[in-house]
Protein backbone atom coordinates (compact mmCIF):
# COMPACT_ATOMS: atom_id res chain seq x y z
CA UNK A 1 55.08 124.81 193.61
CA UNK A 2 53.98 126.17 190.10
CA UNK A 3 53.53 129.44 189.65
CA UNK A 4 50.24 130.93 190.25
CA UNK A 5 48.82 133.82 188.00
CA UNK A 6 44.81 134.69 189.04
CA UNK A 7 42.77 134.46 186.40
CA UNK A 8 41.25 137.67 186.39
CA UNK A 9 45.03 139.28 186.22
CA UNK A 10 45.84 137.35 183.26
CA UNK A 11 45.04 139.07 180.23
CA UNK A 12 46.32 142.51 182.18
CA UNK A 13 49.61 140.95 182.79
CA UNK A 14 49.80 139.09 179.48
CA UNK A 15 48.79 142.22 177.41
CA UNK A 16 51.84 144.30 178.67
CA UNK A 17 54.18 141.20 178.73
CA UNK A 18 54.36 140.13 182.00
CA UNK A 19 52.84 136.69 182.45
CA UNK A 20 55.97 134.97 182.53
CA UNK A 21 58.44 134.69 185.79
CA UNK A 22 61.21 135.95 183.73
CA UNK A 23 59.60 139.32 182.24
CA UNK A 24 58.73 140.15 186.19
CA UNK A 25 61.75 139.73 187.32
CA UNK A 26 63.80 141.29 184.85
CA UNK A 27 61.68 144.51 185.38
CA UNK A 28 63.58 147.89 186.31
CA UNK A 29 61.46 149.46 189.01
CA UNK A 30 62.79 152.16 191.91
CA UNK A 31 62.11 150.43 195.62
CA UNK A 32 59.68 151.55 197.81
CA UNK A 33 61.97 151.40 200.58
CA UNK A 34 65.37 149.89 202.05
CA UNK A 35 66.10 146.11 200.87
CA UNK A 36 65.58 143.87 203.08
CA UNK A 37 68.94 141.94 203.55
CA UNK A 38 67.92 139.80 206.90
CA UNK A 39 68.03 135.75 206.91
CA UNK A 40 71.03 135.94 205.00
CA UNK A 41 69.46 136.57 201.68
CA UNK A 42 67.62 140.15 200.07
CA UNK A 43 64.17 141.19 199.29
CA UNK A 44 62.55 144.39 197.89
CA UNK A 45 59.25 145.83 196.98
CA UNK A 46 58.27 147.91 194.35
CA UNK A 47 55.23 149.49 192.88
CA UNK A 48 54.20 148.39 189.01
CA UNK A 49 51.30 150.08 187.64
CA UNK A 50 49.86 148.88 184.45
CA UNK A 51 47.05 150.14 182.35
CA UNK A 52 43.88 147.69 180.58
CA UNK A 53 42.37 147.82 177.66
CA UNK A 54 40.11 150.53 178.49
CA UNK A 55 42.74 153.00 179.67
CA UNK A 56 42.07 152.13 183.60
CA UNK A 57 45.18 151.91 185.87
CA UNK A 58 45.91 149.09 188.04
CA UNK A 59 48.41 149.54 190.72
CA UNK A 60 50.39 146.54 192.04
CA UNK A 61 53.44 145.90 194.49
CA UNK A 62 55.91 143.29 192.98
CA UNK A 63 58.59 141.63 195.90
CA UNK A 64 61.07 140.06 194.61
CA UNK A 65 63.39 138.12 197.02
CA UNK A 66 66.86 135.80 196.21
CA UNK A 67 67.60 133.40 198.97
CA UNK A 68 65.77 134.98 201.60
CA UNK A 69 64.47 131.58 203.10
CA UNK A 70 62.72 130.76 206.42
CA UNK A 71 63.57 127.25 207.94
CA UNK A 72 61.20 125.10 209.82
CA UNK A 73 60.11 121.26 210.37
CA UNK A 74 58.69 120.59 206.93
CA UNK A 75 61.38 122.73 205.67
CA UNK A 76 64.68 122.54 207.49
CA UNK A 77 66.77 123.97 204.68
CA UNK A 78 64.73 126.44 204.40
CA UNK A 79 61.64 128.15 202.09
CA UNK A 80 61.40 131.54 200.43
CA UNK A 81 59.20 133.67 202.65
CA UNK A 82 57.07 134.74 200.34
CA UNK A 83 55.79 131.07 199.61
CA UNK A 84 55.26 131.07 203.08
CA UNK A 85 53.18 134.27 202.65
CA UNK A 86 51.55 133.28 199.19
CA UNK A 87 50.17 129.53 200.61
CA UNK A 88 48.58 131.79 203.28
CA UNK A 89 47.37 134.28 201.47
CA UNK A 90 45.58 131.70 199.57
CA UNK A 91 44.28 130.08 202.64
CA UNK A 92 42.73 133.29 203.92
CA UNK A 93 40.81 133.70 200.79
CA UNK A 94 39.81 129.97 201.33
CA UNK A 95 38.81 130.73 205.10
CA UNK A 96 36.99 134.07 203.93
CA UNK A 97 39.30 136.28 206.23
CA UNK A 98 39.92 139.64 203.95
CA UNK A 99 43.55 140.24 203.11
CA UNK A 100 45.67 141.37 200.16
CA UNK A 101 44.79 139.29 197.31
CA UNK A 102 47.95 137.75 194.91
CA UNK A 103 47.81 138.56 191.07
CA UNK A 104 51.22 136.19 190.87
CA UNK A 105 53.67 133.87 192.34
CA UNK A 106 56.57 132.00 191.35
CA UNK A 107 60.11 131.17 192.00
CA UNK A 108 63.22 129.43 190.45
CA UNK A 109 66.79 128.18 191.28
CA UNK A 110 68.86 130.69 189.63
CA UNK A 111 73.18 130.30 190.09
CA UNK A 112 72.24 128.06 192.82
CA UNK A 113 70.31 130.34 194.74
CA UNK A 114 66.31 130.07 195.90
CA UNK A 115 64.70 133.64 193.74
CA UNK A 116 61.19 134.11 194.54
CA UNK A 117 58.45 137.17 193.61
CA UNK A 118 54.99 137.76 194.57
CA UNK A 119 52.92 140.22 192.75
CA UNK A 120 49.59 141.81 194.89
CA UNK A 121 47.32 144.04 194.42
CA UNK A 122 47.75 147.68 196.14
CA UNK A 123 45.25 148.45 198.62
CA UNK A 124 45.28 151.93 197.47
CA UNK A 125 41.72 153.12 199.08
CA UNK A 126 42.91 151.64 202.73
CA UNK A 127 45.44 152.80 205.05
CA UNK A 128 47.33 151.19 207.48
CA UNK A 129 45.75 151.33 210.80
CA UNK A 130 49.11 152.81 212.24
CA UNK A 131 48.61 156.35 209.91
CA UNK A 132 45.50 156.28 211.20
CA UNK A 133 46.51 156.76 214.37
CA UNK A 134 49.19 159.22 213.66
CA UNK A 135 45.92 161.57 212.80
CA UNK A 136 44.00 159.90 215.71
CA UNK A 137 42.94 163.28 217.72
CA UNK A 138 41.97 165.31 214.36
CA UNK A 139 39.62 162.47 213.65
CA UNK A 140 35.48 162.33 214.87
CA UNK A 141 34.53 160.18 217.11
CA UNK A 142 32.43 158.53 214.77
CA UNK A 143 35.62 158.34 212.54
CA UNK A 144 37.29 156.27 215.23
CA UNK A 145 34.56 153.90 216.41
CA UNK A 146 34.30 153.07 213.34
CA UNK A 147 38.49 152.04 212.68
CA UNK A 148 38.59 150.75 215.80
CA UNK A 149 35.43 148.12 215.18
CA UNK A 150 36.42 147.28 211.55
CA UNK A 151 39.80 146.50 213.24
CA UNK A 152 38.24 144.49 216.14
CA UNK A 153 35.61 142.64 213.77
CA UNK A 154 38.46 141.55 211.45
CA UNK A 155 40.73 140.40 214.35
CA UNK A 156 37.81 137.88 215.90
CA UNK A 157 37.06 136.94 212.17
CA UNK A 158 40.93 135.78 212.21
CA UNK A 159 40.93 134.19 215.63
CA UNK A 160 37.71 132.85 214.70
CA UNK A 161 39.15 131.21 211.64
CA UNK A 162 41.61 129.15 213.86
CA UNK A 163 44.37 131.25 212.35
CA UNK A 164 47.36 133.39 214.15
CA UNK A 165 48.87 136.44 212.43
CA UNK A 166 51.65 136.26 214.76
CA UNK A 167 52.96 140.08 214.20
CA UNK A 168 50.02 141.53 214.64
CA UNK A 169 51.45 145.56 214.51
CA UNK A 170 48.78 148.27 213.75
CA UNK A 171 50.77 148.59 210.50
CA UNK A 172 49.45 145.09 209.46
CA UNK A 173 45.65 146.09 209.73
CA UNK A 174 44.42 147.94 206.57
CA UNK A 175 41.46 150.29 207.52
CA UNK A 176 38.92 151.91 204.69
CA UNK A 177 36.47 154.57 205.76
CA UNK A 178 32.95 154.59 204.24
CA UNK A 179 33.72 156.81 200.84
CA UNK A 180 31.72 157.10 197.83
CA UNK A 181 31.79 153.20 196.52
CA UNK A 182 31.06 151.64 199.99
CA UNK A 183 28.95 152.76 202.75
CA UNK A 184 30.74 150.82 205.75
CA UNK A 185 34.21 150.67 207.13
CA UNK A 186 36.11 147.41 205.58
CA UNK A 187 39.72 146.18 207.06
CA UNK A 188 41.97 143.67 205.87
CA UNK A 189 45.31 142.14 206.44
CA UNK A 190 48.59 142.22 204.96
CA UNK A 191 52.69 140.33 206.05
CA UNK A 192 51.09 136.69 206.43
CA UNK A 193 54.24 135.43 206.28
CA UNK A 194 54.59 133.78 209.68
CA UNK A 195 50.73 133.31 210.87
CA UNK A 196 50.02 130.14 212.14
CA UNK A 197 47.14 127.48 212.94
CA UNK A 198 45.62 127.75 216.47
CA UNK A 199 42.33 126.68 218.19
CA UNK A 200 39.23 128.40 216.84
CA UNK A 201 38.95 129.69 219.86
CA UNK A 202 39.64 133.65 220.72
CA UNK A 203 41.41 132.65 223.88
CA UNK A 204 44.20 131.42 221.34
CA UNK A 205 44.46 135.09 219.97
CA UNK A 206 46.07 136.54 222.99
CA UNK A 207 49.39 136.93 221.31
CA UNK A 208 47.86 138.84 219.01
CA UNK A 209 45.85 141.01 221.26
CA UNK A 210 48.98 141.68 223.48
CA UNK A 211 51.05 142.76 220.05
CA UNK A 212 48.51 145.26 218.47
CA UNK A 213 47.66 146.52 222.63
CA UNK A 214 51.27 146.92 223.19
CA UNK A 215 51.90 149.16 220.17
CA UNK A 216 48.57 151.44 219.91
CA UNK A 217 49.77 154.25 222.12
CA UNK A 218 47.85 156.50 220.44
CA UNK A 219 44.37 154.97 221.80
CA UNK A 220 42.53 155.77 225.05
CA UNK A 221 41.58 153.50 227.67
CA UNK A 222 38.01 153.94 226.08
CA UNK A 223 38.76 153.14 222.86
CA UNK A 224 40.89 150.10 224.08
CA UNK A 225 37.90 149.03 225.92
CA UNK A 226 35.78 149.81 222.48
CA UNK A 227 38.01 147.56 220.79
CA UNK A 228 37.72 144.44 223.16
CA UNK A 229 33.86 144.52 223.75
CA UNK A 230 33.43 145.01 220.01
CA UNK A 231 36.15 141.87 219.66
CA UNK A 232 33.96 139.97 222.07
CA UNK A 233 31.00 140.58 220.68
CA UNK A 234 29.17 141.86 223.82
CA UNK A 235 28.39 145.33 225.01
CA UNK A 236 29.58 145.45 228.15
CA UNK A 237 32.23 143.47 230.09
CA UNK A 238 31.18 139.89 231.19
CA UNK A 239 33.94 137.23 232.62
CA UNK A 240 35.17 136.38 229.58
CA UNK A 241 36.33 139.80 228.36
CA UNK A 242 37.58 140.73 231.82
CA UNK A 243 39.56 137.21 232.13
CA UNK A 244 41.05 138.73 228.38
CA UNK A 245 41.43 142.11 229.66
CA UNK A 246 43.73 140.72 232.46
CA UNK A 247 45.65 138.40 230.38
CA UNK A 248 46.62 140.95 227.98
CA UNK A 249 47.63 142.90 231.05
CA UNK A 250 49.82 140.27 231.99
CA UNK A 251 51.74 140.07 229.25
CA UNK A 252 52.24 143.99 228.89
CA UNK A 253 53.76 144.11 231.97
CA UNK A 254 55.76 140.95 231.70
CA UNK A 255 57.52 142.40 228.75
CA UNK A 256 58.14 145.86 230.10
CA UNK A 257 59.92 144.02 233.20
CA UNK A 258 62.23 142.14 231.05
CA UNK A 259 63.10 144.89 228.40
């Protein structure tokens, strides 16, 4: 695969340097949290912030990973996860599905080992759905209609797409409130690493229901129901969201019997 550089990040990236796989990975920059040192390899994120031309700031996270590899049919000895993530991140943007956009990818074989880094933009005016949540009962009710059908809309969107996100945690749904440059709610998606192809059908979602309804504690049954009907696209139950509402039921308590 040859490394990828968008075109509008270009002449940002080339005027501080950066354009090359070498000058990006070389770069000294703190971690934003722990390594990751799972799947027998090591990965890390870090923030880069780099200003134009005209003195504006553009914020970026580079991940950098050395043989941190994920093995499947087309690739029994394994891949570098984040050319997993980049060939879907570029296939969202093909299927329309908002999600975090990639200024840069690349890898090489250095001393033998698989070294990969992907370079995205920050989605500094969202937050993850999950923070949200933590501040769920000091928001308006407004406030949280309005997260909870951005989150809902861009779920179906997904499903609709004939795509899986397979991890589907509150903490991988982005969530921007109306502000001063937009006047509606927008969400988006971020870790593509291991969604999938499915039916375009939102029957095929129900892992991905189950996930996010297993780990939004914070939500009422109200806003649970909220989120389905909106996810249906009706506005009140009908067999098809009450066949979904007991599947995802099923599951729930299938998993808390086994834990």
């Amino acid at each position: 695969m040859k490394d990828f550089i968008a075109p509008e990040c270009r002449p940002l990236l080339a005027r501080h340097g950066l354009d090359r796989f070498s000058a990006l990975w070389a770069l000294e920059l703190d971690a934003v949290d722990a390594p990751n040192t799972g799947r027998g390899g090591w990965s890390s994120v870090s923030r880069l912030e780099l200003r134009d031309e005209h003195g504006k700031m553009h914020a970026f996270y580079l991940k950098r990973q050395i043989d941190h590899l994920s093995r499947s049919l087309l690739h029994p000895l394994g891949e570098a996860t984040f050319a997993r993530e980049f060939r879907n991140i570029q296939r969202y943007r093909k299927l329309d599905i908002p999600a975090l956009q990639a200024a840069y990818f690349g890898q090489r074989k250095i001393a033998g080992k698989v070294c990969a880094l992907l370079l995205t933009h920050a989605l500094d005016d969202y937050r993850p759905l999950d923070t949200w949540m933590q501040d769920w009962h000091a928001l308006s009710r407004a406030q949280r209609n309005a997260l909870i059908d951005a989150a809902a809309d861009l779920v179906g969107r997904l499903h609709d797409a004939g795509q899986l996100h397979n991890c589907l945690y509150p903490k991988h749904i982005f969530v921007r409130l109306p502000n001063a440059d937009s006047s509606t709610p927008a969400a988006c998606l971020i870790d593509l690493e291991k969604t999938r192809r499915t039916l375009r059908d939102r029957r095929s979602g129900l892992r991905d229901l189950d996930t996010l309804n297993r780990h939004s504690g914070t939500l009422s049954r109200s806003d649970r129901l909220r989120f389905l009907l909106r996810y249906c696209g009706v506005d009140q139950a009908d067999p098809f969201s009450r066949r979904l509402a007991h599947a995802i039921e099923a599951r729930r308590s299938r998993k808390a019997r086994h834990r």
